[in-house]
Protein backbone atom coordinates (compact mmCIF):
# COMPACT_ATOMS: atom_id res chain seq x y z
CA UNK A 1 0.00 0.00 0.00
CA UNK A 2 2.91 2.52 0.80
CA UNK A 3 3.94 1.69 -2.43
CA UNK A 4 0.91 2.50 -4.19
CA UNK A 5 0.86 5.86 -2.75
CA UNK A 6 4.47 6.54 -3.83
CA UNK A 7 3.17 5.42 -7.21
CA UNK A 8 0.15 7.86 -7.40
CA UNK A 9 1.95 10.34 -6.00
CA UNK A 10 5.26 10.40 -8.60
CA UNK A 11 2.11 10.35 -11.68
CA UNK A 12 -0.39 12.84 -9.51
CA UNK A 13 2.34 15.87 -10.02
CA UNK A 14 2.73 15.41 -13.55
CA UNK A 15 -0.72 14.59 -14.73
CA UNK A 16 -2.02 17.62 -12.95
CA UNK A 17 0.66 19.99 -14.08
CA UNK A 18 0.02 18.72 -17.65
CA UNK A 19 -3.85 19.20 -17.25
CA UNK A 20 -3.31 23.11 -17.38
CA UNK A 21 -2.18 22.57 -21.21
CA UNK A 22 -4.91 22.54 -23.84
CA UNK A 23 -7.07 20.01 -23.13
CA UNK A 24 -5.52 16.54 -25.47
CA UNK A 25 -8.36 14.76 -27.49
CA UNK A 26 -10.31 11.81 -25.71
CA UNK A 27 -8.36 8.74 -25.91
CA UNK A 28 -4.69 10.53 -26.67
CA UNK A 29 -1.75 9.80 -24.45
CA UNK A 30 -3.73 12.09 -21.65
CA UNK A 31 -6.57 9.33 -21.51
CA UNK A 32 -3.48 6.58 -21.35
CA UNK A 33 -1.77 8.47 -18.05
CA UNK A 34 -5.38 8.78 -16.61
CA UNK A 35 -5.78 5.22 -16.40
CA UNK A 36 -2.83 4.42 -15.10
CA UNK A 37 -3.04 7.01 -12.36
CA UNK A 38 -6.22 5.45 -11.56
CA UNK A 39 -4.52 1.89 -11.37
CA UNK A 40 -2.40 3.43 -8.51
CA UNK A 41 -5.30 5.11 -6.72
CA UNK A 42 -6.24 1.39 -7.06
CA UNK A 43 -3.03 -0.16 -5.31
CA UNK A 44 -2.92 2.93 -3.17
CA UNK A 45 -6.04 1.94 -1.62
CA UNK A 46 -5.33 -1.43 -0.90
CA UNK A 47 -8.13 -3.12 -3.48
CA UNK A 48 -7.62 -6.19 -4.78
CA UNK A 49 -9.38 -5.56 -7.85
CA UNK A 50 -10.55 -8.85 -9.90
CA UNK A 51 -11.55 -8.86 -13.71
CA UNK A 52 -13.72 -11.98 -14.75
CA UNK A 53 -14.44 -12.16 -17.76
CA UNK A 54 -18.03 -13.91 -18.56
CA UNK A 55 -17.79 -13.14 -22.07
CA UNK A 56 -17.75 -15.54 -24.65
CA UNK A 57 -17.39 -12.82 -27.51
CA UNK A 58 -14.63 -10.32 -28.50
CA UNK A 59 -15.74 -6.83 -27.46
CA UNK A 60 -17.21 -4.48 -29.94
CA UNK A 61 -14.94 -2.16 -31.14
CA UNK A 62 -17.45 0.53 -29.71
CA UNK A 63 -19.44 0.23 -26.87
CA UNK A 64 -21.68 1.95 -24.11
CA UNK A 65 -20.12 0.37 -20.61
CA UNK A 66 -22.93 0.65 -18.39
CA UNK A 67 -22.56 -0.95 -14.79
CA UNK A 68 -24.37 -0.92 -11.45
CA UNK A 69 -23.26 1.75 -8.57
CA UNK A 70 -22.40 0.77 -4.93
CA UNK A 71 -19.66 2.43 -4.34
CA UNK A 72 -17.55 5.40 -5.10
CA UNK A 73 -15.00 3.28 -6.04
CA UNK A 74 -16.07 2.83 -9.39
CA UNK A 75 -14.87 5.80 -10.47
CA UNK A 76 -11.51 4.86 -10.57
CA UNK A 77 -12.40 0.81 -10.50
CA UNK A 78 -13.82 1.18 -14.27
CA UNK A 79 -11.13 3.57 -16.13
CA UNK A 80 -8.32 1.34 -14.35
CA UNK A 81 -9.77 -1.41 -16.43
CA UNK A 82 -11.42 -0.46 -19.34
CA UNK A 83 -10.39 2.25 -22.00
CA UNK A 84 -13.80 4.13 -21.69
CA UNK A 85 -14.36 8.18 -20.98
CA UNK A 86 -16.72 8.13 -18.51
CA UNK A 87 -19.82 9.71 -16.90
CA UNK A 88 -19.61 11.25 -13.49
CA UNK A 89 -21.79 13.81 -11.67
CA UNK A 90 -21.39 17.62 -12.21
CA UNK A 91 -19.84 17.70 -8.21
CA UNK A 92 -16.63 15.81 -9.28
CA UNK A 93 -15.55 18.58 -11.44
CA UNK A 94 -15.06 20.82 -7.91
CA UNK A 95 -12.99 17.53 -6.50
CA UNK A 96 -9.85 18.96 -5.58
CA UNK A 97 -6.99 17.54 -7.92
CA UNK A 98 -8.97 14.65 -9.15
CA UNK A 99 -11.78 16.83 -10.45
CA UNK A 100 -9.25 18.69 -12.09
CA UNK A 101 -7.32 15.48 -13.96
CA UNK A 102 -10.43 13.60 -14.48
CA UNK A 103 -11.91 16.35 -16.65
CA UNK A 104 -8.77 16.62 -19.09
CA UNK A 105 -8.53 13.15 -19.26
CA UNK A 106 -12.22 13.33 -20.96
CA UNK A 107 -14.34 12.44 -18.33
CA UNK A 108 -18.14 13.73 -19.18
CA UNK A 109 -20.38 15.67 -16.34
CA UNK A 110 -23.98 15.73 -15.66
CA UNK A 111 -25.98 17.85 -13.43
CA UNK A 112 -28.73 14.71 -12.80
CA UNK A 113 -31.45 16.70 -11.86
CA UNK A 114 -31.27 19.19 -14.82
CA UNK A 115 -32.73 18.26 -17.86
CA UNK A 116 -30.77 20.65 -19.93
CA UNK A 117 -27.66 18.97 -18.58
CA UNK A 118 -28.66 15.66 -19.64
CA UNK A 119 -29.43 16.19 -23.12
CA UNK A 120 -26.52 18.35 -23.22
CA UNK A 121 -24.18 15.31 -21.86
CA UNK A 122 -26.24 13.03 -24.68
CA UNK A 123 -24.94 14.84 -27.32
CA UNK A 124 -21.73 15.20 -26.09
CA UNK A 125 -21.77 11.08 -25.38
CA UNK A 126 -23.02 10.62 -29.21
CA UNK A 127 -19.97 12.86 -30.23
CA UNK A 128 -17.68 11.10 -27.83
CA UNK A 129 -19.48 7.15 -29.69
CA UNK A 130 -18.88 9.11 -33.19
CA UNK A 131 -15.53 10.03 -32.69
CA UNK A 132 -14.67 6.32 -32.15
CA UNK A 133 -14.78 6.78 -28.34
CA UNK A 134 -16.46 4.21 -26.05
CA UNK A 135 -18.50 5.63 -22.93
CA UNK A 136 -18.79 4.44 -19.59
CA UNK A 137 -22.01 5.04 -17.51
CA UNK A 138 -24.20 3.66 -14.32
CA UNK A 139 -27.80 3.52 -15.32
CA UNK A 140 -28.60 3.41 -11.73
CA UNK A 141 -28.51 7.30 -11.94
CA UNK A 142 -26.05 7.35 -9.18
CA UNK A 143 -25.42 5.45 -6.25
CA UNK A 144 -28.57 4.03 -4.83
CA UNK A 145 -27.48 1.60 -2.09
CA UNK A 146 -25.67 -1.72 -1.81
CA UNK A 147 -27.98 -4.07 -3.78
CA UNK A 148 -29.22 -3.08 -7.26
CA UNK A 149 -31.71 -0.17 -7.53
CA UNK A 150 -35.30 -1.29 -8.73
CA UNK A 151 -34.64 0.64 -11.85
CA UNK A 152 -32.55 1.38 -14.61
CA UNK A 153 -33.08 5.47 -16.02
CA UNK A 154 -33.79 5.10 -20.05
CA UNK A 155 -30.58 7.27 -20.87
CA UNK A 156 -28.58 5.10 -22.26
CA UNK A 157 -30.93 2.32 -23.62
CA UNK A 158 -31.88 5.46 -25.33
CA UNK A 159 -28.36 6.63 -26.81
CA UNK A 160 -27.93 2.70 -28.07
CA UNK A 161 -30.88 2.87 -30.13
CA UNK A 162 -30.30 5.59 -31.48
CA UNK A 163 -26.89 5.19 -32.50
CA UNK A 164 -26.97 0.98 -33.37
CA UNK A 165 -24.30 1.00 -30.08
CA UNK A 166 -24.29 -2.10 -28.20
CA UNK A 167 -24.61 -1.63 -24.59
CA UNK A 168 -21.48 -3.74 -22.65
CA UNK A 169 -22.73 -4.76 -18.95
CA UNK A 170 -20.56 -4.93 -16.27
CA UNK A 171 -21.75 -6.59 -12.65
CA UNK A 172 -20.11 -5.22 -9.73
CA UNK A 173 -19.95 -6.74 -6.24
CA UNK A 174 -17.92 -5.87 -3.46
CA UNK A 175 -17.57 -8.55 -0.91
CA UNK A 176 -17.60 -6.39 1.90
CA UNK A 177 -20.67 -4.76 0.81
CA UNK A 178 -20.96 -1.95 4.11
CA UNK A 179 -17.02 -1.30 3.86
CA UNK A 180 -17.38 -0.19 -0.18
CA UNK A 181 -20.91 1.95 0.29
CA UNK A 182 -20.74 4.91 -0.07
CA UNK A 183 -23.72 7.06 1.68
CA UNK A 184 -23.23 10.42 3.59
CA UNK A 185 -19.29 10.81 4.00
CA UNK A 186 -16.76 12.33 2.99
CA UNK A 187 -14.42 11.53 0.20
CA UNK A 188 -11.29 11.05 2.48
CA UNK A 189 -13.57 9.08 4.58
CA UNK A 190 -14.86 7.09 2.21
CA UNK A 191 -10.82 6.66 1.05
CA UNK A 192 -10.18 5.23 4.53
CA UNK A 193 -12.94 2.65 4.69
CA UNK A 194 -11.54 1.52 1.54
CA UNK A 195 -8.01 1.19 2.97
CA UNK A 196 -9.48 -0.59 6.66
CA UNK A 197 -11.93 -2.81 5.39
CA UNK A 198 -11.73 -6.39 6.45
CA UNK A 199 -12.24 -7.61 2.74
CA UNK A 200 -10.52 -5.69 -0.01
CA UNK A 201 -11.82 -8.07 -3.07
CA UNK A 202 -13.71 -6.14 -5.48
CA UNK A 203 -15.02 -8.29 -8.45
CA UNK A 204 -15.99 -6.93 -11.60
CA UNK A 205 -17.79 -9.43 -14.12
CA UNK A 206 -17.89 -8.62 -17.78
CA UNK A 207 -20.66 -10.09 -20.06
CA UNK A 208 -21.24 -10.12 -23.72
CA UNK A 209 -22.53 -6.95 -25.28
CA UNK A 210 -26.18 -6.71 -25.56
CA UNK A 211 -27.31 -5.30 -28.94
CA UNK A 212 -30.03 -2.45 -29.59
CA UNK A 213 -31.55 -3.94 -32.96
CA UNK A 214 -32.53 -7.23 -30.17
CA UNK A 215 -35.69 -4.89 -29.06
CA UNK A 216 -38.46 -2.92 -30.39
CA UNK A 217 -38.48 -0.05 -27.34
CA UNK A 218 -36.39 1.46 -25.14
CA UNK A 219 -38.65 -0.09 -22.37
CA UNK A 220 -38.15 -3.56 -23.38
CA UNK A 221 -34.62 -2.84 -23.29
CA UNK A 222 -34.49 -1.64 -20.19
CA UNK A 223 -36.58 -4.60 -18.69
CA UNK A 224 -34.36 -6.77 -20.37
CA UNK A 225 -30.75 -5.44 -19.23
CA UNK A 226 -32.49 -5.04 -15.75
CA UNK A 227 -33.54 -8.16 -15.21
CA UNK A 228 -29.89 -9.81 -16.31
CA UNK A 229 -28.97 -7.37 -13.48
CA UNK A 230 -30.78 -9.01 -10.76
């Protein structure tokens, strides 16, 4: 663990020196240093992050990630394993230092509650999908609680259809469920139950992509994905 913070400490300097340049395109050596940074948040905090992979099929070439939301740890959890630009509330943008390198690494921001934000953040995920960009998201609309919300918002069922982009699920379980929730603290708080918890195993499952021209409505997608969820 002391060596993970030595790690993300020597690439924390740098990346958030470099973030004051003009901002490099999505996906450019930037996007490359983000996700290793966030590999050595990863080892910093002491997670023993797991990969399975379910799938049976090579991933698309483009694809919406969309996953389910326990824990703040996803944040970093997904871009250490995945090269995706993700989706994060508007509040992360104010995070000291990590607000700051997660934005010029091409990390998108909503304001959830606005609906000018989200179609704004829509068209900026279509641009991000044209571009040749894949997009990580948590349907969930944010973090809910430990066990899967009762339903999914129709955002990005929504962007798939429209765009023929297969949706790429990812199931996320913490062992030590309580330890890896994150409800009313702080983010240094938060930080520490990650680094004390009794269990550090956090398993992330992968699954074949799930394809838009499959369903005839966004609702039946929806019902669909959700109930491969639970």
């Amino acid at each position: 663990m002391l060596l993970g913070w030595l790690e993300l400490v020597l690439l924390t300097l740098p990346l958030y020196l470099l973030s004051f340049l003009p901002p490099a395109p999505p996906g450019s050596w930037y996007t490359h240093l983000f996700q290793s940074w966030c590999r050595a948040f990863v080892h910093a905090l002491g997670v023993d992050l797991r990969l399975h992979q379910k799938n049976r099929k090579p991933l698309p070439e483009r694809y919406l990630l969309i996953a389910n939301h326990p824990s703040a740890f996803e944040d970093i959890g997904i871009p250490a394993l995945f090269d995706v630009d993700c989706l994060a509330k508007a509040e992360v943008r104010s995070w000291w230092i990590v607000g700051r390198i997660s934005a010029a690494a091409g990390t998108l921001f909503v304001q959830r509650e606005s609906r000018e934000s989200r179609q704004e953040v829509t068209r900026q995920i279509i641009g991000r999908l044209e571009s040749g960009r894949s997009v990580a998201l948590y349907p969930e609309g944010g973090i809910k609680g430990k066990r899967l919300h009762d339903q999914f918002r129709y955002g990005v069922f929504d962007i798939s259809l429209r765009t023929g982009i297969p949706i790429l699920p990812v199931f996320i379980h913490y062992e030590a469920q309580d330890d890896f929730h994150w409800s009313d603290q702080l983010l240094l708080e938060k930080m520490l139950d990650f680094m004390r918890t009794r269990n550090s195993r956090a398993n992330y499952y992968l699954y074949d992509a799930i394809h838009p021209e499959e369903f005839e409505s966004k609702e039946s997608y929806i019902e669909a994905v959700h109930r491969l969820y639970l």
